[in-house]
Protein backbone atom coordinates (compact mmCIF):
# COMPACT_ATOMS: atom_id res chain seq x y z
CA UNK A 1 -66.89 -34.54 17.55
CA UNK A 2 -70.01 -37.14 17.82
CA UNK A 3 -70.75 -37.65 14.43
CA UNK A 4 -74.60 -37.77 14.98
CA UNK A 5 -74.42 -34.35 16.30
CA UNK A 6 -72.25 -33.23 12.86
CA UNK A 7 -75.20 -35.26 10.68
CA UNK A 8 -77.92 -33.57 12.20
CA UNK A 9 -76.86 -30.20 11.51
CA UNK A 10 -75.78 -31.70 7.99
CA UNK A 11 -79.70 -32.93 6.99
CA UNK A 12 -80.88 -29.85 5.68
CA UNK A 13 -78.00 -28.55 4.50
CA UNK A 14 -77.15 -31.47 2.35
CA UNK A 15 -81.18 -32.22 1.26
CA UNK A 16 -80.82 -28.77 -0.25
CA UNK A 17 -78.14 -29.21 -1.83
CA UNK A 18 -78.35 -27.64 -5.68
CA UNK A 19 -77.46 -29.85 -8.54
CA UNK A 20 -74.52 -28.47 -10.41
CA UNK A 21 -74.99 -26.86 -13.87
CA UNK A 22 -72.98 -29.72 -15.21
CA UNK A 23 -75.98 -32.05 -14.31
CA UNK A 24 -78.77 -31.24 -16.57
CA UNK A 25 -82.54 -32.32 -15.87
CA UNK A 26 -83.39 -35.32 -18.04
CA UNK A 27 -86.89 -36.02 -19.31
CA UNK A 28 -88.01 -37.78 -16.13
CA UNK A 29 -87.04 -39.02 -13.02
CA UNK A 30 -85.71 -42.75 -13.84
CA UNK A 31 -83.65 -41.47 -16.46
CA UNK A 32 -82.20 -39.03 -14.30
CA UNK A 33 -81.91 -41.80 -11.80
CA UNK A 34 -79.85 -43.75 -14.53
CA UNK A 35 -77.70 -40.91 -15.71
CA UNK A 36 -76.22 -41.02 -12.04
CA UNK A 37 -75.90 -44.46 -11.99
CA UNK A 38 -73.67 -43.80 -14.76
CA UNK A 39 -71.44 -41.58 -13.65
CA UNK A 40 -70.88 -44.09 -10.41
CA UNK A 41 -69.81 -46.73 -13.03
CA UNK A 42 -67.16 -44.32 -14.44
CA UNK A 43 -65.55 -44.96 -10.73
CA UNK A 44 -64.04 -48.04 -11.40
CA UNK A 45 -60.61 -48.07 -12.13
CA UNK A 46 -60.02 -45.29 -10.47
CA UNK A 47 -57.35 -44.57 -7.69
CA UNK A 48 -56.23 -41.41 -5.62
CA UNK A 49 -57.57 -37.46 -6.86
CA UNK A 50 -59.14 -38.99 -9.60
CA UNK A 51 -61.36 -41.70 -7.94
CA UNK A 52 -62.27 -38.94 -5.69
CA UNK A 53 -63.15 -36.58 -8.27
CA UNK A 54 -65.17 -39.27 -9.77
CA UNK A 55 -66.93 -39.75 -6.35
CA UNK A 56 -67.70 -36.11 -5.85
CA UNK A 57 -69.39 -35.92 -9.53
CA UNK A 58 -71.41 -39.23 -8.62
CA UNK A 59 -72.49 -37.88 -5.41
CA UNK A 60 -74.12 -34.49 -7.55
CA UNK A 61 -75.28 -36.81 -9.68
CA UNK A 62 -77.74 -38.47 -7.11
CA UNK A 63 -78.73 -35.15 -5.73
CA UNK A 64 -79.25 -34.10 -8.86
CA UNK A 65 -82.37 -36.54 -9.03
CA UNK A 66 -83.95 -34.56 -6.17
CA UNK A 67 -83.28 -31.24 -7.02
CA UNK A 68 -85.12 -31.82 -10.54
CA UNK A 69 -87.14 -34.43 -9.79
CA UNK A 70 -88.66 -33.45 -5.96
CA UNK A 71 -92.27 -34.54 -6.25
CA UNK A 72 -90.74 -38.80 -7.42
CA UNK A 73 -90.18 -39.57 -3.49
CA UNK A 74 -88.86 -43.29 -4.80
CA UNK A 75 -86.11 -41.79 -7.08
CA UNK A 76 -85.42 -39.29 -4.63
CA UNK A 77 -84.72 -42.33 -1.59
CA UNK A 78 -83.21 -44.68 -3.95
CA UNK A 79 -81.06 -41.69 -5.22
CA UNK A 80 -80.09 -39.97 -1.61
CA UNK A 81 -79.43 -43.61 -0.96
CA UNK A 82 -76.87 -44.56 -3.55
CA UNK A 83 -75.36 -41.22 -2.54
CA UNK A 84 -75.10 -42.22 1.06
CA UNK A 85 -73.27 -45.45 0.10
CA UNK A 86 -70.80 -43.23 -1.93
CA UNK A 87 -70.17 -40.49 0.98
CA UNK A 88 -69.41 -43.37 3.89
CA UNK A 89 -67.00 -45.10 1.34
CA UNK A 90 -65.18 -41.98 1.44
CA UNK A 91 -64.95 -41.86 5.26
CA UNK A 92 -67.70 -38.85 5.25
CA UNK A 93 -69.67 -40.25 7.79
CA UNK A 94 -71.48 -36.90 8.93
CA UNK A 95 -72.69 -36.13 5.12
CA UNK A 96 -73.48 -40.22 4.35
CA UNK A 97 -75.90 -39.63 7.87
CA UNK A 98 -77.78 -36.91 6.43
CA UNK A 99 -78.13 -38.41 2.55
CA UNK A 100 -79.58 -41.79 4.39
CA UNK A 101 -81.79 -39.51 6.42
CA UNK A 102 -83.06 -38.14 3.76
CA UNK A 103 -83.58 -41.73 1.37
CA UNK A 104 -85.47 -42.89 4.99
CA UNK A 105 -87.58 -39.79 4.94
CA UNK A 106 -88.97 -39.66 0.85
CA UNK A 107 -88.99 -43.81 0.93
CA UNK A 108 -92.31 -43.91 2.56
CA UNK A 109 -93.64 -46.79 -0.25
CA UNK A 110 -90.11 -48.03 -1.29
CA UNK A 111 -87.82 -50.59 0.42
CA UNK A 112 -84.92 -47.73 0.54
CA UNK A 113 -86.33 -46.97 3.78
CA UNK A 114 -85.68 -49.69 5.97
CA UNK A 115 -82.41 -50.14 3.85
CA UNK A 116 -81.58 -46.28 4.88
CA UNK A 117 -82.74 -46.55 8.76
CA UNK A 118 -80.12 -49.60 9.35
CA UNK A 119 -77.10 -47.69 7.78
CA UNK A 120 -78.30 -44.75 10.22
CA UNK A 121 -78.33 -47.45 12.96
CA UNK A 122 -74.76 -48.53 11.87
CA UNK A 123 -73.11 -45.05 11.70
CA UNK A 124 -74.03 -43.90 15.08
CA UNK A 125 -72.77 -47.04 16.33
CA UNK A 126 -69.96 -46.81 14.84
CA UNK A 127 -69.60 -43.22 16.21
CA UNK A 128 -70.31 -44.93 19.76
CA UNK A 129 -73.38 -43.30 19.98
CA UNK A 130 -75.32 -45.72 21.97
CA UNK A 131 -78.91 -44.03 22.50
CA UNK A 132 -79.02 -43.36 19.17
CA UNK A 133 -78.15 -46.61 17.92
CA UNK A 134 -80.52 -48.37 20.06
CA UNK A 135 -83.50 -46.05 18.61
CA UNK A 136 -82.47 -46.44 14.94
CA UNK A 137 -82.18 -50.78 15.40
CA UNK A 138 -85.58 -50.74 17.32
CA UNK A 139 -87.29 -48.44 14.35
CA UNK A 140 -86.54 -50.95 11.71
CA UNK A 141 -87.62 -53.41 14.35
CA UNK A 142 -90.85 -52.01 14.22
CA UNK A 143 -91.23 -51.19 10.51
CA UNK A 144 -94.04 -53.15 9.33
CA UNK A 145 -91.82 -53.17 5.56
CA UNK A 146 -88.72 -54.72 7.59
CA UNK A 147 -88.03 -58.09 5.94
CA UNK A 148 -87.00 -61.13 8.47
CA UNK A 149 -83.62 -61.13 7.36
CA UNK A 150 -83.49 -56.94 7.87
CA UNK A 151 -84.91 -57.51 11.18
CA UNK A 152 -82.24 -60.16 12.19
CA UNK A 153 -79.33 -57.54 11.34
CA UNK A 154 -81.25 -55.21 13.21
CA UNK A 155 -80.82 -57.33 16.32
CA UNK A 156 -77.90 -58.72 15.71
CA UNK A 157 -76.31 -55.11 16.11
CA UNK A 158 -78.68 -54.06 18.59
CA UNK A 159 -76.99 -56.73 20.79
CA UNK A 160 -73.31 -55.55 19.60
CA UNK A 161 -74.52 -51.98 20.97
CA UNK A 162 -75.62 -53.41 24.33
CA UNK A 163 -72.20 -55.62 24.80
CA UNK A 164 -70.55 -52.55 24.18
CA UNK A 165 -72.06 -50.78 27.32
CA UNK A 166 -72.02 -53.55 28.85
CA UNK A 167 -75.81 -55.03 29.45
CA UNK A 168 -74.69 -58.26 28.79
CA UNK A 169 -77.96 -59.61 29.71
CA UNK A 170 -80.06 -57.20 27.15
CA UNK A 171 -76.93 -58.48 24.42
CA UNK A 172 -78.09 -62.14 24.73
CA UNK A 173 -81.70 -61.80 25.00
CA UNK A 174 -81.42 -60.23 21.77
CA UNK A 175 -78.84 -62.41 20.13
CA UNK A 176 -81.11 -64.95 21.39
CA UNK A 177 -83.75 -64.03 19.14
CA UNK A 178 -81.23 -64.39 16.18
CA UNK A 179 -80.73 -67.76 17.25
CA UNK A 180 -83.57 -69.34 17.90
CA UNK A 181 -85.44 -68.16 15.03
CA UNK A 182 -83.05 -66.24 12.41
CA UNK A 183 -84.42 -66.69 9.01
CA UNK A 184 -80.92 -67.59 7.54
CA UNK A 185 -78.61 -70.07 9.00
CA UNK A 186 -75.92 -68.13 9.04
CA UNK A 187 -77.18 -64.97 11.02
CA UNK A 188 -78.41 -67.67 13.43
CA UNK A 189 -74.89 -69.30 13.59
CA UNK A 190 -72.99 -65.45 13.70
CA UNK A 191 -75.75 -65.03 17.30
CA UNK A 192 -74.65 -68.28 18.51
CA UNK A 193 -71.28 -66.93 17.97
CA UNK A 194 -72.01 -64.14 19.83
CA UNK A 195 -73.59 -65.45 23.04
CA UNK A 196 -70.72 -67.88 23.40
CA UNK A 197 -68.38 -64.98 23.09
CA UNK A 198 -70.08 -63.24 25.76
CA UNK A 199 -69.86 -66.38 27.86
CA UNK A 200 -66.11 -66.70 27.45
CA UNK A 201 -65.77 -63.14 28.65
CA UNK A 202 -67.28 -63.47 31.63
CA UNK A 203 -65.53 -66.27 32.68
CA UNK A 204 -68.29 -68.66 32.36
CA UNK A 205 -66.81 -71.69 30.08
CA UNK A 206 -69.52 -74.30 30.55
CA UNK A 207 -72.22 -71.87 29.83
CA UNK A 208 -70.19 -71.06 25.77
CA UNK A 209 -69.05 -74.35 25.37
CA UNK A 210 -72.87 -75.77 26.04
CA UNK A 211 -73.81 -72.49 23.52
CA UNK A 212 -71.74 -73.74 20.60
CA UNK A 213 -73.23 -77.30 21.13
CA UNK A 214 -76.65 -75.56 20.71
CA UNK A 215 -75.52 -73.81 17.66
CA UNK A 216 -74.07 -76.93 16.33
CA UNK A 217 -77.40 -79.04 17.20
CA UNK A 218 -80.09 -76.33 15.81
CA UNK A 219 -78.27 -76.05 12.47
CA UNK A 220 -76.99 -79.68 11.43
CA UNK A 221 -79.61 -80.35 9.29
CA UNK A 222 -78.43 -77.65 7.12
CA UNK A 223 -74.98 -78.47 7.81
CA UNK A 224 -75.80 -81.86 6.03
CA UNK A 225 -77.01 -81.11 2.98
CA UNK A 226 -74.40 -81.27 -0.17
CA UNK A 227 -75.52 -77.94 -1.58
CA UNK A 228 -73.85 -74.56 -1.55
CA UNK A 229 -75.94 -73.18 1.69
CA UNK A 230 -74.78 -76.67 3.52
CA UNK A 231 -71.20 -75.49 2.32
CA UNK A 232 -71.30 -72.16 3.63
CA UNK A 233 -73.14 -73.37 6.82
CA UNK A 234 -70.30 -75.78 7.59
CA UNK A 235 -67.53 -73.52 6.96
CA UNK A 236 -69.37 -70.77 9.10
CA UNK A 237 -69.26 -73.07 11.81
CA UNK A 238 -65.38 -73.76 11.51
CA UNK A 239 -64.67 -70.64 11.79
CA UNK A 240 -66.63 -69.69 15.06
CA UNK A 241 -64.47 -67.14 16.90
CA UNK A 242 -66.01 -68.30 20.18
CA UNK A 243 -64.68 -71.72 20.05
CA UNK A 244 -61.24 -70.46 19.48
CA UNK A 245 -61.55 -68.51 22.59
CA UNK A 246 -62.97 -70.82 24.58
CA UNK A 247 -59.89 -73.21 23.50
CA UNK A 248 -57.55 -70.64 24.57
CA UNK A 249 -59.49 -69.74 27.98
CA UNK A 250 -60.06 -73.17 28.35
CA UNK A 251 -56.25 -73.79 28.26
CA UNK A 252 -55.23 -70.71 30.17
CA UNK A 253 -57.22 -72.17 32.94
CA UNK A 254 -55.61 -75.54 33.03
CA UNK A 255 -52.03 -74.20 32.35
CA UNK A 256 -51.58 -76.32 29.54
CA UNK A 257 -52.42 -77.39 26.34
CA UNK A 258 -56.21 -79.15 26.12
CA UNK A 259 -56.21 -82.64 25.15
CA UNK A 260 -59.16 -82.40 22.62
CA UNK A 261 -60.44 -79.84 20.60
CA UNK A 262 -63.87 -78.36 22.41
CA UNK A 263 -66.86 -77.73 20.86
């Protein structure tokens, strides 16, 4: 069953949910707000009916915050978000939908919102719900509260939603954008990655081994510098999964192994 379909009919269902008598209203909405912040710490060190226990009580907690505390639309977004996070580690993908629905609907003035619209992007995705994908990336797109490095994920994925029905074209031009002007290094070097990928799929090895150079060129000032970003920049670029598969196409092609290491 598409899981966007499930969430839908899920939103009001799991907005309304009541709090549980065991969750009493506190004297205001942040302390409420901490209370189930709480009972999410009492997860850890938990395993099997017990962790999941824990996780259930933690989830009521969070609703808890809107069920008492309606009229606080912050507490309520930052709360239906925490809850969210709690329902897709558990592989509840329909209910996480609707709790991130609702922390994108009450986070009007908070930064929940954008933070809620690109886990709705990523779960339809995930469900292979294309259309639905696309319109959740391009929302945060166009939310004026989007910060660069929000709006770089957003089109980093957007492209991984185009490969995937195959508009290749649509996938680089937005990849592209990563590249060429991604606020950190490393999204720009994961695009780069990307396009080249794309090139070694269709075939075209010239085209990903002159897109690694490019990725390479644009980021070797960074690459230089002795400081933990220049570390993390030059093992990012080690580890590009395009330039082991252009190696491998590169020595399918010639039926044998290449002489130097490409690009």
């Amino acid at each position: 069953m598409n899981v966007s379909i499930v969430g839908l009919l899920f939103v009001c269902a799991v907005a309304a949910a009541p709090a549980l008598e065991s969750t009493p209203k506190l004297e205001s909405a942040e302390a409420q707000l901490a209370h189930a912040d709480g009972v999410r710490s009492a997860m850890r060190g938990k395993e099997g009916d017990a962790k999941v226990a824990a996780r259930k009580a933690a989830v009521e907690a969070y609703r808890a915050v809107r069920e008492h505390w309606s009229s606080d639309a912050k507490a309520c977004s930052e709360a239906a978000f925490h809850a969210g996070e709690l329902l897709r580690s558990a592989n509840d993908a329909a209910a996480a939908l609707a709790e991130f629905q609702v922390a994108h609907d009450r986070g009007k003035d908070s930064p929940w919102r954008v933070r809620a619209g690109l886990e709705i992007a990523h779960i339809h995705r995930r469900a292979q719900d294309g259309e639905r994908a696309l319109a959740a990336y391009e929302a945060v797109l166009a939310d004026a509260a989007a910060s660069p490095g929000q709006r770089d994920d957003a089109s980093y994925w957007e492209g991984a939603v185009y490969a995937s029905a195959k508009r290749i074209d649509d996938a680089r031009r937005v990849w592209q954008r990563v590249a060429d002007g991604g606020e950190d290094p490393l999204d720009r070097i994961r695009a780069w990655d990307a396009i080249a990928g794309s090139y070694v799929d269709a075939g075209d090895l010239e085209a990903a081994a002159g897109a690694l150079e490019r990725c390479r060129e644009a980021t070797a000032e960074v690459a230089a510098e002795e400081t933990r970003l220049g570390e993390r920049v030059r093992r990012a670029l080690a580890s590009m999964r395009a330039a082991d598969e252009l190696q491998r196409a590169v020595e399918k092609r010639d039926g044998k192994k290449s002489e130097r290491k490409l690009p």
